[in-house]
Protein backbone atom coordinates (compact mmCIF):
# COMPACT_ATOMS: atom_id res chain seq x y z
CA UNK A 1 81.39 155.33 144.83
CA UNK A 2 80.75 152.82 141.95
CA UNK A 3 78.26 150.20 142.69
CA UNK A 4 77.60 148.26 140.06
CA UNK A 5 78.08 144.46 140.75
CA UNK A 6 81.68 143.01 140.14
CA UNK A 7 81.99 139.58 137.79
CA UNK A 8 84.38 137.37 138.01
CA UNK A 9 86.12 136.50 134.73
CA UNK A 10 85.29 133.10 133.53
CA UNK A 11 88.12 130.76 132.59
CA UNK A 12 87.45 128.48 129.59
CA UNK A 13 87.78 124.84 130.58
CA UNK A 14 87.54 121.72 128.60
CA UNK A 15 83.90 120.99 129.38
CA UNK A 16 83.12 124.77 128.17
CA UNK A 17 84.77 123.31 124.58
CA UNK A 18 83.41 120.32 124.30
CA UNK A 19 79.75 121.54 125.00
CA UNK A 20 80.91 124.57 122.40
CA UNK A 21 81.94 121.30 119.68
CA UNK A 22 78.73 119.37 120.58
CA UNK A 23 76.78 122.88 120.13
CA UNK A 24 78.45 123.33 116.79
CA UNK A 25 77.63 119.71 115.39
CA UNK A 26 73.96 120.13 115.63
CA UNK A 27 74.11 122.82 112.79
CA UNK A 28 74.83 119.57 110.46
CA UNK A 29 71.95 117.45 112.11
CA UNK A 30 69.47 120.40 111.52
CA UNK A 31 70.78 120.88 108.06
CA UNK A 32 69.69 117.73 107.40
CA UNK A 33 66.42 117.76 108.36
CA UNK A 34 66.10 120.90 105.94
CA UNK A 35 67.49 118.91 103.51
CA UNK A 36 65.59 115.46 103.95
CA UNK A 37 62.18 117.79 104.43
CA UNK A 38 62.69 119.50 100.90
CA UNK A 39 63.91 116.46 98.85
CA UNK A 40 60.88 114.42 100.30
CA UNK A 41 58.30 117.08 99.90
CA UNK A 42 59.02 119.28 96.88
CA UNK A 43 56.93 117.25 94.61
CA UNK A 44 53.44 117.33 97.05
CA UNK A 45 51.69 120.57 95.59
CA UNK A 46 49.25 121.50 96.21
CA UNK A 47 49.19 120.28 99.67
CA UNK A 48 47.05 121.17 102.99
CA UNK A 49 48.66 121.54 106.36
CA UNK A 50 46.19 120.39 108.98
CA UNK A 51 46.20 120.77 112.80
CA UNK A 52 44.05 119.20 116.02
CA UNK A 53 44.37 118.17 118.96
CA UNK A 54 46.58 115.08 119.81
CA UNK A 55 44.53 114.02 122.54
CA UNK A 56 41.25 113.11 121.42
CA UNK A 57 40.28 109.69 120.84
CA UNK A 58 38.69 107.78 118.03
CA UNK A 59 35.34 107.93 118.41
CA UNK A 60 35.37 112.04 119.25
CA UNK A 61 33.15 113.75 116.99
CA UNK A 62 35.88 116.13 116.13
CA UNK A 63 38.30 112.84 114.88
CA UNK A 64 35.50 111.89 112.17
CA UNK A 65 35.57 114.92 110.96
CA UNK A 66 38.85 115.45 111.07
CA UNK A 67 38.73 111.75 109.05
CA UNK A 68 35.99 113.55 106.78
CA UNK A 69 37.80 116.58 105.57
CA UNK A 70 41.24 114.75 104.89
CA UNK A 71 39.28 112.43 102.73
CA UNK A 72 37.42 115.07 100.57
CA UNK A 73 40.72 116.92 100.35
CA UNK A 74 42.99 114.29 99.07
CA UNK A 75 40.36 112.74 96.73
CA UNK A 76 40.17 116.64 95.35
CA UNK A 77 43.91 116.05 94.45
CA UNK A 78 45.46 117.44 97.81
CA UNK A 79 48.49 116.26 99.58
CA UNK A 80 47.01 116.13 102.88
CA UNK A 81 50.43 117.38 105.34
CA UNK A 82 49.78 116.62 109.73
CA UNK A 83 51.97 116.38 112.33
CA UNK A 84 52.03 112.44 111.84
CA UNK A 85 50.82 112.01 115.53
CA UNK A 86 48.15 110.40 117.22
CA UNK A 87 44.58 112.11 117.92
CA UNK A 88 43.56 114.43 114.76
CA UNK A 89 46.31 113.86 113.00
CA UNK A 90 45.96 110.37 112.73
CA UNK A 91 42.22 111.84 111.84
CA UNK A 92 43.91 113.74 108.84
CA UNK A 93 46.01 110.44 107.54
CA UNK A 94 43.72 108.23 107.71
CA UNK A 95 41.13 110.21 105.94
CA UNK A 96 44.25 111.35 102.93
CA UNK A 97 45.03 107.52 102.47
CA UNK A 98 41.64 106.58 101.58
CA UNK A 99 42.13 109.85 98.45
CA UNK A 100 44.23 109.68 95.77
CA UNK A 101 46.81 111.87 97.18
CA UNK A 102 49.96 111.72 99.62
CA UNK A 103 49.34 110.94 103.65
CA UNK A 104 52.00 113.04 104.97
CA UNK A 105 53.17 112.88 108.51
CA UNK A 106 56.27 115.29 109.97
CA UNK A 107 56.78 113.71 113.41
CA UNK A 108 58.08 115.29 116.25
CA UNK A 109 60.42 113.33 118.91
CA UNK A 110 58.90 114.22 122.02
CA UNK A 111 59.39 113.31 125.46
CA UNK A 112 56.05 111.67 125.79
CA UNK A 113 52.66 111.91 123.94
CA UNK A 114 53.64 112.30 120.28
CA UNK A 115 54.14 108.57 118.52
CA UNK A 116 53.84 108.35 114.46
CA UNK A 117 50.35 106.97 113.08
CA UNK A 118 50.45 103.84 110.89
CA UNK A 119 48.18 105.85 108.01
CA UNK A 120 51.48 107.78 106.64
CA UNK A 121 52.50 107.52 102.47
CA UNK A 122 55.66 110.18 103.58
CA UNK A 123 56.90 110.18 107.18
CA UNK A 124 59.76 112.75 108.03
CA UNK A 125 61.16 112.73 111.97
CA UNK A 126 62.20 116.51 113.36
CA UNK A 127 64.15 116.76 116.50
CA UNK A 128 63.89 120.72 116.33
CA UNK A 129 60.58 122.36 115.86
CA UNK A 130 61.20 125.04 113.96
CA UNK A 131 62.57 122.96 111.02
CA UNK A 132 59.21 120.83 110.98
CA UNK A 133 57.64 124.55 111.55
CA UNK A 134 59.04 125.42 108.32
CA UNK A 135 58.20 122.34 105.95
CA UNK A 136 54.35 123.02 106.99
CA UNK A 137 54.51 126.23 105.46
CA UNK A 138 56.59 125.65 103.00
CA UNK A 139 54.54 123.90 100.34
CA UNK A 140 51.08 124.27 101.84
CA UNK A 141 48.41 125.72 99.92
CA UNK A 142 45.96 126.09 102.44
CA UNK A 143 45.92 125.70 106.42
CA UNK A 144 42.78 123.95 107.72
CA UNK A 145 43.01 124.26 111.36
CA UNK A 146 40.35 121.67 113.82
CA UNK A 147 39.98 122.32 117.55
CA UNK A 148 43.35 121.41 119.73
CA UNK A 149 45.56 123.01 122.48
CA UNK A 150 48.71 125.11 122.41
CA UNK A 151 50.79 123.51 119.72
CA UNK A 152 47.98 124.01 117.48
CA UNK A 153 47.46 127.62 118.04
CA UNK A 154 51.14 128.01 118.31
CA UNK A 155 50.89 126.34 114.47
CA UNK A 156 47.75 128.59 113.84
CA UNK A 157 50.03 131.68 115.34
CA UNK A 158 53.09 131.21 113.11
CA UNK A 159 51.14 131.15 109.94
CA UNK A 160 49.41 133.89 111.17
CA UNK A 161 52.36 135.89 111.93
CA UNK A 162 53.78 134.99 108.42
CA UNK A 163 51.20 136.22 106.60
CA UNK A 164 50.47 139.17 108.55
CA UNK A 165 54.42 140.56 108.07
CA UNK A 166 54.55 139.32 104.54
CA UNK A 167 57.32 137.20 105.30
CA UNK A 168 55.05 134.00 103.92
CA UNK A 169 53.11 134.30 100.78
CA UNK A 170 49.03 134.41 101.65
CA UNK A 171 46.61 131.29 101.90
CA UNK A 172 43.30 130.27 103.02
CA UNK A 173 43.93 130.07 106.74
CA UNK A 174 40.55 127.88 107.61
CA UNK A 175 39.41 127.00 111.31
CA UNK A 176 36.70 123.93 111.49
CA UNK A 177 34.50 124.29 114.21
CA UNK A 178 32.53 127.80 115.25
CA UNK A 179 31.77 126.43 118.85
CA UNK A 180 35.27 126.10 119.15
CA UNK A 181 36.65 129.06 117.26
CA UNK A 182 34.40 131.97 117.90
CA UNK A 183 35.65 133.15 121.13
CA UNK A 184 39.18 133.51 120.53
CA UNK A 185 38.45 135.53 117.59
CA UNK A 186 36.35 137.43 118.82
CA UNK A 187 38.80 138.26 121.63
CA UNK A 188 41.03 139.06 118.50
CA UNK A 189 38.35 141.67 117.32
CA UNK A 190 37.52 143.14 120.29
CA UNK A 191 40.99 143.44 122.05
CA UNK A 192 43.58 142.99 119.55
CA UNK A 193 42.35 145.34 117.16
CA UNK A 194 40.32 147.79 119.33
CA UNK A 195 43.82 148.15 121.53
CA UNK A 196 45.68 148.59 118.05
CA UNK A 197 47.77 145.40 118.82
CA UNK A 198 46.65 144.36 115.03
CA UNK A 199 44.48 145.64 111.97
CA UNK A 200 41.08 144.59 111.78
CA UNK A 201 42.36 143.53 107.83
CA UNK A 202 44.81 141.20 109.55
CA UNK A 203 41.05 139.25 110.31
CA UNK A 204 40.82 138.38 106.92
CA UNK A 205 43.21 136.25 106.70
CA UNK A 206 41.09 133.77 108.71
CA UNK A 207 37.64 132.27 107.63
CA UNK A 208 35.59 130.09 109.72
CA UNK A 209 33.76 126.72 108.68
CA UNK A 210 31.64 124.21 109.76
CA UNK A 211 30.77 121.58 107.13
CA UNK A 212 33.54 119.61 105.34
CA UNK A 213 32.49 120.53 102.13
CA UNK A 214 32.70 124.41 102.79
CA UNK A 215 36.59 123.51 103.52
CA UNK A 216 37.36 122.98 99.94
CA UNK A 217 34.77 125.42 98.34
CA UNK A 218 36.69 128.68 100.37
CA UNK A 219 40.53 126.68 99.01
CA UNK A 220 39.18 126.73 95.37
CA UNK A 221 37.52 129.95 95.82
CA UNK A 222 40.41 131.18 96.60
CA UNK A 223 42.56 130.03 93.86
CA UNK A 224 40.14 130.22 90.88
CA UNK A 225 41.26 133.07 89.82
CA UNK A 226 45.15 132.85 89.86
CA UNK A 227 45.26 128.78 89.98
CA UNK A 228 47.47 126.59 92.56
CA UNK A 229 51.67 127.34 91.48
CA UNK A 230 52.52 130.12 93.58
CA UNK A 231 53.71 133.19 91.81
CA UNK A 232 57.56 134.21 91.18
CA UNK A 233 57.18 136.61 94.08
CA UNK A 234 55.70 134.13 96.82
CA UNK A 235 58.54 131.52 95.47
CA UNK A 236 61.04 134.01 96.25
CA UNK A 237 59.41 134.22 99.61
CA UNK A 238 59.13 130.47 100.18
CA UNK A 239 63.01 130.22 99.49
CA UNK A 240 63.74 132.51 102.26
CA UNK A 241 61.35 131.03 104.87
C-alpha cells in the first residue's frame, strides 16, 4: 500500500505569468544597482566600510566616537563608506566630511527606521541587500566595526565569512569598543573553535581597539609592507564577488 501524499497538478494561470514577468524584470532593476554602485565608487580607494548601530542618538558616547574615527580616517586620505543612515552612520559622515576624503552613504529603502543623513559627498539607494552587501566589500580596505545590533553583525558576519573561505581578499577587520566586543568573541574562542565549528586562525582576522588613533595605526600596519592597490589575485577575487 503506497502512502505517500498525492498532489494535485497545478494549472498555470495568468496571475502565475504575470508574477513570473514581474519576477523576471527585477533582474534589470538589480543590475542596475550593480552598475550605478561600481560606476559611482570605483574611483574611492582606499576606502573604510564602517558599521554601528542606527539607533543611538547624538549625544551617545559611542556617536562621538564614531564622529572621531571617521574624521581621523578621511583626513588620513580614506574614503570613509556607511550605510548612509541615521545613528552611527550619520556618526561616520559627518566625521568623513570634515576630512579631505569622500562621505559615502549606500542607503537602504526600508520599511521604517533607515532615512539618508544630510553629511553624504556619494549617496547610492539599494532596494536589495545583497547588492549594497557587495559594494561594502568591494572597494573597502579596511572594516572598522562600532557597537550596533543584528545588521551590524550580520555586516561583521559576511566579511567574516568572506575572508574566512577566501572568497574576499583579506583586510583589517577592526571592532571599536572592548566592553562591547569581548564577549562575543570570546564566545567565538571558547565555543566556536573548542567545538571545531571554526579555526582558532580564523580569530585573526579580527583585532580589537579602543582609542581612535589605534584604528588607523593596525590599517597602516597592515599595509606597510605591500601598500593600499590590492594585488592581481585579490582583483580577480573582487571581480567575482
Amino acid at each position: 500500500m503506497n502512502d505517500r501524499p498525492t498532489t494535485s497538478h497545478h494549472v498555470r494561470t495568468e496571475a502565475d505569468d504575470a508574477a513570473l514577468t514581474r519576477e523576471s524584470w527585477k533582474v534589470f532593476q538589480i543590475m542596475a544597482e550593480f552598475v550605478e554602485g561600481f560606476q559611482k565608487l570605483a574611483g574611492i580607494r582606499p576606502s573604510v566600510s564602517m558599521f554601528g548601530s542606527a539607533r543611538l542618538p547624538p549625544d551617545h558616547p559611542w556617536y562621538a566616537l564614531a564622529e572621531d574615527i571617521a574624521g581621523r580616517l578621511s583626513n588620513a586620505g580614506f574614503s570613509v563608506v556607511s550605510g548612509g543612515g541615521p545613528g552611527l552612520m550619520e556618526a561616520f559622515n559627518k566625521g568623513a566630511v570634515t576630512g579631505r576624503a569622500p562621505s559615502i552613504g549606500l542607503n537602504i529603502q526600508l520599511p521604517h527606521e533607515q532615512s539618508g543623513n544630510a553629511y553624504q559627498d556619494i549617496a547610492l539607494y539599494f532596494k536589495h541587500f545583497f547588492a549594497r552587501k557587495v559594494m561594502f566589500v568591494k572597494y573597502a580596505t579596511a572594516y572598522v566595526v562600532l557597537p550596533g545590533g543584528f545588521g551590524t553583525l550580520d555586516e561583521l558576519a559576511e566579511i567574516l565569512t568572506l575572508i574566512q573561505t577566501g572568497t574576499s581578499r583579506r583586510i583589517p577587520v577592526i571592532l571599536v569598543g572592548p566592553e562591547f566586543w569581548e564577549g562575543l568573541v570570546d564566545w567565538f574562542r571558547d565555543t566556536l573553535v573548542e567545538e571545531g565549528m571554526i579555526d582558532r586562525d580564523d580569530l585573526d582576522i579580527l583585532q580589537i581597539v579602543s582609542e581612535p588613533q589605534q584604528v588607523l595605526e593596525e590599517i597602516f600596519r597592515y599595509y606597510e609592507q605591500r601598500g593600499f592597490e590590492p594585488t592581481a589575485e585579490e582583483q580577480e577575487k573582487q571581480l567575482h564577488l
